[in-house]
Protein backbone atom coordinates (compact mmCIF):
# COMPACT_ATOMS: atom_id res chain seq x y z
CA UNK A 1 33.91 148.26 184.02
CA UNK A 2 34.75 144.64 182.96
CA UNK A 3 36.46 144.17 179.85
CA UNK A 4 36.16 141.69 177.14
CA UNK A 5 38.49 139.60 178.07
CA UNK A 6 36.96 139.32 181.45
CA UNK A 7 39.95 141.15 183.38
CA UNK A 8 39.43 144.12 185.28
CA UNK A 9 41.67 146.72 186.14
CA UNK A 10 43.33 147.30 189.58
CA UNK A 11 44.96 150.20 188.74
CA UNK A 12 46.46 151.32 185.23
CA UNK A 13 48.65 153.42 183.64
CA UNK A 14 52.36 154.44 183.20
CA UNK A 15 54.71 157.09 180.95
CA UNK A 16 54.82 156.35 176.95
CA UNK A 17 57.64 155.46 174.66
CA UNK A 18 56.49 154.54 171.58
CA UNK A 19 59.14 153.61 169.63
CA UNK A 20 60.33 149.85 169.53
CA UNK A 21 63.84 148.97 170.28
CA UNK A 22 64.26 146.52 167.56
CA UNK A 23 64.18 149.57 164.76
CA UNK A 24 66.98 151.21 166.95
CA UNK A 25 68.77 147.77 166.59
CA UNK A 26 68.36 147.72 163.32
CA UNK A 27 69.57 151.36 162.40
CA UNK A 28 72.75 150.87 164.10
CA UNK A 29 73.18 146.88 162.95
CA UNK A 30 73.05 145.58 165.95
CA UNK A 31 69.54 143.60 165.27
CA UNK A 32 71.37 141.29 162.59
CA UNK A 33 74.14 140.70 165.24
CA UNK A 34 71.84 139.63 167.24
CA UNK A 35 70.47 137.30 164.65
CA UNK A 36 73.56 135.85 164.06
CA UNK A 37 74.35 135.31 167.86
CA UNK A 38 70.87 133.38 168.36
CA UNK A 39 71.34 130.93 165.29
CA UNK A 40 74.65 129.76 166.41
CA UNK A 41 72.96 128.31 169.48
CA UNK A 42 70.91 126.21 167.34
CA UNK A 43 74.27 124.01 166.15
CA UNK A 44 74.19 122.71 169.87
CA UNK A 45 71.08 124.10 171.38
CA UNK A 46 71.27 125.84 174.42
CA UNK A 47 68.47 128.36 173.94
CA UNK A 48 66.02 127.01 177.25
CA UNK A 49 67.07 125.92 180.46
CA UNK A 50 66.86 122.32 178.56
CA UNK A 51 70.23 122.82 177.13
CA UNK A 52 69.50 119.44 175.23
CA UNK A 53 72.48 119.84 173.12
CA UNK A 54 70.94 119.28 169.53
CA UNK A 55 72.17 120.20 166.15
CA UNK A 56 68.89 122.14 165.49
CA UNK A 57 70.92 124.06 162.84
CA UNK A 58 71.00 121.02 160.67
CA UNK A 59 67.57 119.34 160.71
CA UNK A 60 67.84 117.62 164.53
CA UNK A 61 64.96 118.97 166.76
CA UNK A 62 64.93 119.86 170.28
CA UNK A 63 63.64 119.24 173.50
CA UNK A 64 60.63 121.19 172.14
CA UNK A 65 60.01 119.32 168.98
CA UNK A 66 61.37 122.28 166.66
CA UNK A 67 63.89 122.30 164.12
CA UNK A 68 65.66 125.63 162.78
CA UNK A 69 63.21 127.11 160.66
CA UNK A 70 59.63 128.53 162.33
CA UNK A 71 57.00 126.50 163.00
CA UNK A 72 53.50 128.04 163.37
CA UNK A 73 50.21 127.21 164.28
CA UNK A 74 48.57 129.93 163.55
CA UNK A 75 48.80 134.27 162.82
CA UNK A 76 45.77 136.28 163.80
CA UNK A 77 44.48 139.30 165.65
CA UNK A 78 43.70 138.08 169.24
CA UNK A 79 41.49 140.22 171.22
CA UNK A 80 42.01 138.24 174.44
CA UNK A 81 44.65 138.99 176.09
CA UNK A 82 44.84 141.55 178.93
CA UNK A 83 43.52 145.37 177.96
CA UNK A 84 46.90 146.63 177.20
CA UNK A 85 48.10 143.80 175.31
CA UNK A 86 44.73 143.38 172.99
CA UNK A 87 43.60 147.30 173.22
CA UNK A 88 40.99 148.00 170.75
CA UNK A 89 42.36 146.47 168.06
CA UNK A 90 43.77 143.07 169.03
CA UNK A 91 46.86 141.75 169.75
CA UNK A 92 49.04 140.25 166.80
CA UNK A 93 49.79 137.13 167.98
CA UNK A 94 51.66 134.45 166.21
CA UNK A 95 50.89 131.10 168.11
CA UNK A 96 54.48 129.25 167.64
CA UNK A 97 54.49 124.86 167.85
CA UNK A 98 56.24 123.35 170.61
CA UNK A 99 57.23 124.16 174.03
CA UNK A 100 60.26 123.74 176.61
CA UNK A 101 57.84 122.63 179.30
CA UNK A 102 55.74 119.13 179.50
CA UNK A 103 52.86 120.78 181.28
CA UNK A 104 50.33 118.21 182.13
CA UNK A 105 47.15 120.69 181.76
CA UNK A 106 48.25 122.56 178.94
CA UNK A 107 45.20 124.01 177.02
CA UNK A 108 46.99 124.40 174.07
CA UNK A 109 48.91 121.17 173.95
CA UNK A 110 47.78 119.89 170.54
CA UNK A 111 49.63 122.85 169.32
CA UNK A 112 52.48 122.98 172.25
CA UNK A 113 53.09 119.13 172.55
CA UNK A 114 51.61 117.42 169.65
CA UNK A 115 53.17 119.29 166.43
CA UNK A 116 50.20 121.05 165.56
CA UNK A 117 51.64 124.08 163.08
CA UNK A 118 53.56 124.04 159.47
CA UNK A 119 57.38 124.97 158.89
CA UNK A 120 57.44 128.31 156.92
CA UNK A 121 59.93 130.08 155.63
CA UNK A 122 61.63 133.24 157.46
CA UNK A 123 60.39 135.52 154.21
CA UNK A 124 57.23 134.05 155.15
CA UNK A 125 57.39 134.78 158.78
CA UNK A 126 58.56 138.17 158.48
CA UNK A 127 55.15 138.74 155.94
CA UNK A 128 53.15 137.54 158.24
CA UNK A 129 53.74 140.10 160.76
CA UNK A 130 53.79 142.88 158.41
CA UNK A 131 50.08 141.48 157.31
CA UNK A 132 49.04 141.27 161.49
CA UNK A 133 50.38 145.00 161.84
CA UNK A 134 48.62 146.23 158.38
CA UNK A 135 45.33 144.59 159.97
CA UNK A 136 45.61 147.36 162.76
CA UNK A 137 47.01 144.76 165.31
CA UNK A 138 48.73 146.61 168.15
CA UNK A 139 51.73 144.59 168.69
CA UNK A 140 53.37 141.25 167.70
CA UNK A 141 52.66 138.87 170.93
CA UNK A 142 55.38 136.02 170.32
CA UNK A 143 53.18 133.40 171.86
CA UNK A 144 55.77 130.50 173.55
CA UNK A 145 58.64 131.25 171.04
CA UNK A 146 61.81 130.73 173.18
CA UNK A 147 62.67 127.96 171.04
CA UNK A 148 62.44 129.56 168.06
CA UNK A 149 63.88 132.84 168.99
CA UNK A 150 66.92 133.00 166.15
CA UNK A 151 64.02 132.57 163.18
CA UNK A 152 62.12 135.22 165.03
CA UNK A 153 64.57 137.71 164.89
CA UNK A 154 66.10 136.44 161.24
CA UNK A 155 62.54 137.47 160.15
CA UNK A 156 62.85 140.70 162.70
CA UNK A 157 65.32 141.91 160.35
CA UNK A 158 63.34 142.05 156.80
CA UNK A 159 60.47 143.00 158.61
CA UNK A 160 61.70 146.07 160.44
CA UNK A 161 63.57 147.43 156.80
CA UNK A 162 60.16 146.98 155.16
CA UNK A 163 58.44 149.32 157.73
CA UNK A 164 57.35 146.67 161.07
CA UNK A 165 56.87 149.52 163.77
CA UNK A 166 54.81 147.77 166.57
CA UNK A 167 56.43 146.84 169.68
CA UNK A 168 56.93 143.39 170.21
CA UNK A 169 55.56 140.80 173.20
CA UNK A 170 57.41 137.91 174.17
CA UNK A 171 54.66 135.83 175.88
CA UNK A 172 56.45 133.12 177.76
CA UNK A 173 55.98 130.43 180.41
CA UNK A 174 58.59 132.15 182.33
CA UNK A 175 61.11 129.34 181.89
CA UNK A 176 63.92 130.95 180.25
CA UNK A 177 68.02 131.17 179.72
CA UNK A 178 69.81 134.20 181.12
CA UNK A 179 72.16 134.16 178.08
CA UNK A 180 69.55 134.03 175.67
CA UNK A 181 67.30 136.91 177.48
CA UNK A 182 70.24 138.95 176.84
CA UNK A 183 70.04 138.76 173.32
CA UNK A 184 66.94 140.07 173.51
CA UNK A 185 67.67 143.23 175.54
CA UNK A 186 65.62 145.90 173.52
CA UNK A 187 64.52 143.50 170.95
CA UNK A 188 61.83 142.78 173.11
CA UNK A 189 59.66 145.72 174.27
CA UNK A 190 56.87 144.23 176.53
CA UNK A 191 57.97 140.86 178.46
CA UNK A 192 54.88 138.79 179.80
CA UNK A 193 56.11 135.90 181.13
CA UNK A 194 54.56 133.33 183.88
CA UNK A 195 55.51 132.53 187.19
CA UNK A 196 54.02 129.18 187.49
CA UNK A 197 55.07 127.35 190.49
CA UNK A 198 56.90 127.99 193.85
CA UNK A 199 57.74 124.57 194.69
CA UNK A 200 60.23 122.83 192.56
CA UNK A 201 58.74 119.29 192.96
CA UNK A 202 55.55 120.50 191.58
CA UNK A 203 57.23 121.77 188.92
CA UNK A 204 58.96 118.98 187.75
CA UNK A 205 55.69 116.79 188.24
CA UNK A 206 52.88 119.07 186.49
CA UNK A 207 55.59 120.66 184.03
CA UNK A 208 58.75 118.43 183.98
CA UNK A 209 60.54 121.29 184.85
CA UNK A 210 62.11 120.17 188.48
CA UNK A 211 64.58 123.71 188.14
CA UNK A 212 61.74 125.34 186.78
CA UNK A 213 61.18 127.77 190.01
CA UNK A 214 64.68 128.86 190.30
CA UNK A 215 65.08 129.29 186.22
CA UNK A 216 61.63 131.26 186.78
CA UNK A 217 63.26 133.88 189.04
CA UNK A 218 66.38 134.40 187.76
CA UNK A 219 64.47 135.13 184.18
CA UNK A 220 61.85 137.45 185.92
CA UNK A 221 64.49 139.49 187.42
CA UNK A 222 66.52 139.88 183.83
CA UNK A 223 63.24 140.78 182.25
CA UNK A 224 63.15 143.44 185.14
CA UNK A 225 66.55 144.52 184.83
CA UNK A 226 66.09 145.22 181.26
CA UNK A 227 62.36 146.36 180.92
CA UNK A 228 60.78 147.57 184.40
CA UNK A 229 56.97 147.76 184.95
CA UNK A 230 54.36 147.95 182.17
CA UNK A 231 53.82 151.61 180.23
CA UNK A 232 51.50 152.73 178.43
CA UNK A 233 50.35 155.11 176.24
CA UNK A 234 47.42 158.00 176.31
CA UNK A 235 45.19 155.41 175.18
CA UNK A 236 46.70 152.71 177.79
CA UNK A 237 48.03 150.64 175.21
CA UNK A 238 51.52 148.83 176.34
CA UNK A 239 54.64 150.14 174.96
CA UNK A 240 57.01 148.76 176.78
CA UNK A 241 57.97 147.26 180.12
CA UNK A 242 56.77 144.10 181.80
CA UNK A 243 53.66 142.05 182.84
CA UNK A 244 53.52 139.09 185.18
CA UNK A 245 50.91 136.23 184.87
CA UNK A 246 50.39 134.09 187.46
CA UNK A 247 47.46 131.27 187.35
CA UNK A 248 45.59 129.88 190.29
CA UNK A 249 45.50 126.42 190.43
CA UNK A 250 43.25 123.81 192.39
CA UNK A 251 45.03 123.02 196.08
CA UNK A 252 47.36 125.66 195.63
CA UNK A 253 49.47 124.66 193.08
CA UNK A 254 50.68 127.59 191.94
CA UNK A 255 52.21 128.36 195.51
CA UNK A 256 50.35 131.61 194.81
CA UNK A 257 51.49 133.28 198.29
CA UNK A 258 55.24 132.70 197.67
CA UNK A 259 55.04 133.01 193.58
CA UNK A 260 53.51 137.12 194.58
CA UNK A 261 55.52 137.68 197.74
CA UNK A 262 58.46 137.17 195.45
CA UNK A 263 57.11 139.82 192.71
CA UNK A 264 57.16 142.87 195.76
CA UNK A 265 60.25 141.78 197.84
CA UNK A 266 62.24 141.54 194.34
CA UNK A 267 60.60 144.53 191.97
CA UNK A 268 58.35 146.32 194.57
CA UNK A 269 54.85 147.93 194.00
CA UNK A 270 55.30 149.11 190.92
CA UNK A 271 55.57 145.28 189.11
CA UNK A 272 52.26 144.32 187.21
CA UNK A 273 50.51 141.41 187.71
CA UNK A 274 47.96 139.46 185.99
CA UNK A 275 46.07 137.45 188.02
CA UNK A 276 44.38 135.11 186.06
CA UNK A 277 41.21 132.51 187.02
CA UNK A 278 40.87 130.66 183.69
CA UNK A 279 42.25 126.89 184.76
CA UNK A 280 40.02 123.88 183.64
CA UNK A 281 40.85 120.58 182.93
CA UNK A 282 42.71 120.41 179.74
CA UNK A 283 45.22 117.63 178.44
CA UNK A 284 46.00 114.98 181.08
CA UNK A 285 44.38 117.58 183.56
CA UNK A 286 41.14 115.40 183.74
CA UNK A 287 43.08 112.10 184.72
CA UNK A 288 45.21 114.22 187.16
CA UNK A 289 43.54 114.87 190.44
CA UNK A 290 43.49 117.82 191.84
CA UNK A 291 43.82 118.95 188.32
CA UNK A 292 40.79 117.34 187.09
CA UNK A 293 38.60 120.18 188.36
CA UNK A 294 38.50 123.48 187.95
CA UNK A 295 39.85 126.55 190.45
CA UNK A 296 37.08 127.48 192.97
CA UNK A 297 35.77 131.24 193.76
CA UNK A 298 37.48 130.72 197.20
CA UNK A 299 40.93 129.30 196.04
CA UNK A 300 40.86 132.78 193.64
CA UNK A 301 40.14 134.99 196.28
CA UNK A 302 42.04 133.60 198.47
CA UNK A 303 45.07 134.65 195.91
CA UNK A 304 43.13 137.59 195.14
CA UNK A 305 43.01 138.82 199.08
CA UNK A 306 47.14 138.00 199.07
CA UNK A 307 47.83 140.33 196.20
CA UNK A 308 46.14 143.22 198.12
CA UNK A 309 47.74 142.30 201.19
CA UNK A 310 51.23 142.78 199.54
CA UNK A 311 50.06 146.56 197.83
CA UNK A 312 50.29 144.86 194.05
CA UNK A 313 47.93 147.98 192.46
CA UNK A 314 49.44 147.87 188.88
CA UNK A 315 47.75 144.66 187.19
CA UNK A 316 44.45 143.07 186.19
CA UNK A 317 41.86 139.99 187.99
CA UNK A 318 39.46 137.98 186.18
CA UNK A 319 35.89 137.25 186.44
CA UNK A 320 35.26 136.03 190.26
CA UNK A 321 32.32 138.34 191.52
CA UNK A 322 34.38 138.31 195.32
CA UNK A 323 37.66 139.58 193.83
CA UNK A 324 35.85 141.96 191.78
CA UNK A 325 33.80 143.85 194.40
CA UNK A 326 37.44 144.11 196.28
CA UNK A 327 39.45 145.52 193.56
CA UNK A 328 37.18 148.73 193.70
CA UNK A 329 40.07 151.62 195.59
């Protein structure tokens, strides 16, 4: 059966665990370490592959356009995401401003590039999840907040004493710091990250990002190393583990073939994928051929037909009638 979101399952399901590292962080103090260990990087920034070097700490802003308190667009239940993320329930995600990539087709880039959001207060930010969890959400899905990772946890910390309990999802684009990914070792309880690209040029021309492939790998294999595949619970509800999005682009783009091939020789059959059909022209996208159209059925399934090729089972597709009809075991 198609779900709302418009993904569909290719397989499912894994052991539980239901209890989020970040409250075992907390009970033995080691959550307000890590606090501590993420807001000294803002003095001379170093949180993203960026490294731009800014006092964040005392009102300069980054790369990303973020200064050291959180900056949000918006807080809501999101029933979008993929079927383990958004459950019955929705997802709690908290839409963060800025980004550490330039991505030409961006569909959220008024929020991501253009400022879009208000500063708030880490009291604030730490109410704000307890609201999204007290609304029945799920999880917290920290939507692009690699730059503003040391707020996140600050607010981690008042949160989890005043009863936060839901595991927490750091949505990223994939292009990450080893250092700071190790901060976040059991903070984090469901990584879903992006692989993007598998050619550096088109990286650094579509995203800005020229070391965004190699960045990309070394973070999906820390992610790995600390998380392991997706699990769920009886009601297939992620708990913990790890996710991979990849979307198809027009012309191959994406390098889909190498981007997958790199999931199963590195993490083998048991890494989940999301393979996602949702590009359109967004942004610059419509002035940037062959970005100013969207992904055909045939570019999807010829991704789709590589994923089954390699044995990916653990994941989800989207709406292409082709890829649909295949995913059937």
């Amino acid at each position: 059966m198609n779900d709302s979101n418009g993904s569909r399952s290719v397989l499912s399901h894994g052991g539980a665990d239901a209890h989020p590292g970040y409250r075992r962080l907390l009970e033995s103090g080691e959550l307000v370490r890590r606090a501590q260990a993420l807001e000294a990087k803002l003095q001379k920034c170093d949180l993203c592959p960026r490294r731009c070097g800014v006092d964040r700490k005392n009102a300069g802003l980054g790369y990303c356009g973020v200064g050291a308190l959180p900056k949000v667009a918006s807080l809501t239940l999101h029933h979008w995401e993929e079927p383990p993320i958004s459950g019955t329930k929705g997802s709690g995600a908290v839409f963060f401003s800025g980004c550490t990539l330039r991505c030409v087709f961006c569909q959220n880039y008024p929020i991501s590039q253009m400022g879009v959001g208000k500063e708030m207060s880490i009291e604030e930010l730490a109410s704000g999840m307890l609201d999204l969890q007290k609304k029945g959400a799920h999880n917290i899905n920290l939507v692009s907040a690699t730059h503003q990772m040391p707020a996140v946890v600050r607010a981690l910390v008042p949160a989890a004493q005043k009863g936060l309990r839901i595991p927490l999802v750091y949505n990223s684009s994939g292009y990450e710091s080893i250092e700071t990914l190790r901060l976040l070792e059991q903070v984090i309880d469901i990584y879903l990250p992006d692989i993007k690209y598998s050619d550096p040029e088109t990286a650094a021309k579509f995203s800005g990002a020229p070391d965004y492939v190699a960045r990309n790998r070394e973070a999906l294999l820390e992610m790995w190393n600390q998380a392991g595949p997706l699990r769920t619970d009886e009601s297939g509800i992620g708990v913990g583990g790890m996710m991979v999005r990849h979307l198809v682009l027009p012309e191959n783009l994406a390098g889909s073939a190498q981007s997958l091939s790199f999931l199963t020789k590195r993490m083998g059959p048991r890494v989940w994928v999301s393979l996602m059909n949702q590009y359109f022209p967004a942004h610059k996208g419509p002035s940037t051929p062959p970005l100013d159209r969207k992904t055909t059925d045939e570019e999807y399934e010829a991704a789709f037909a590589v994923m089954t090729r390699l044995g990916i089972v653990n994941g989800y597709v989207q709406e292409c009638e082709a890829a649909i009809e295949q995913s059937v075991s």
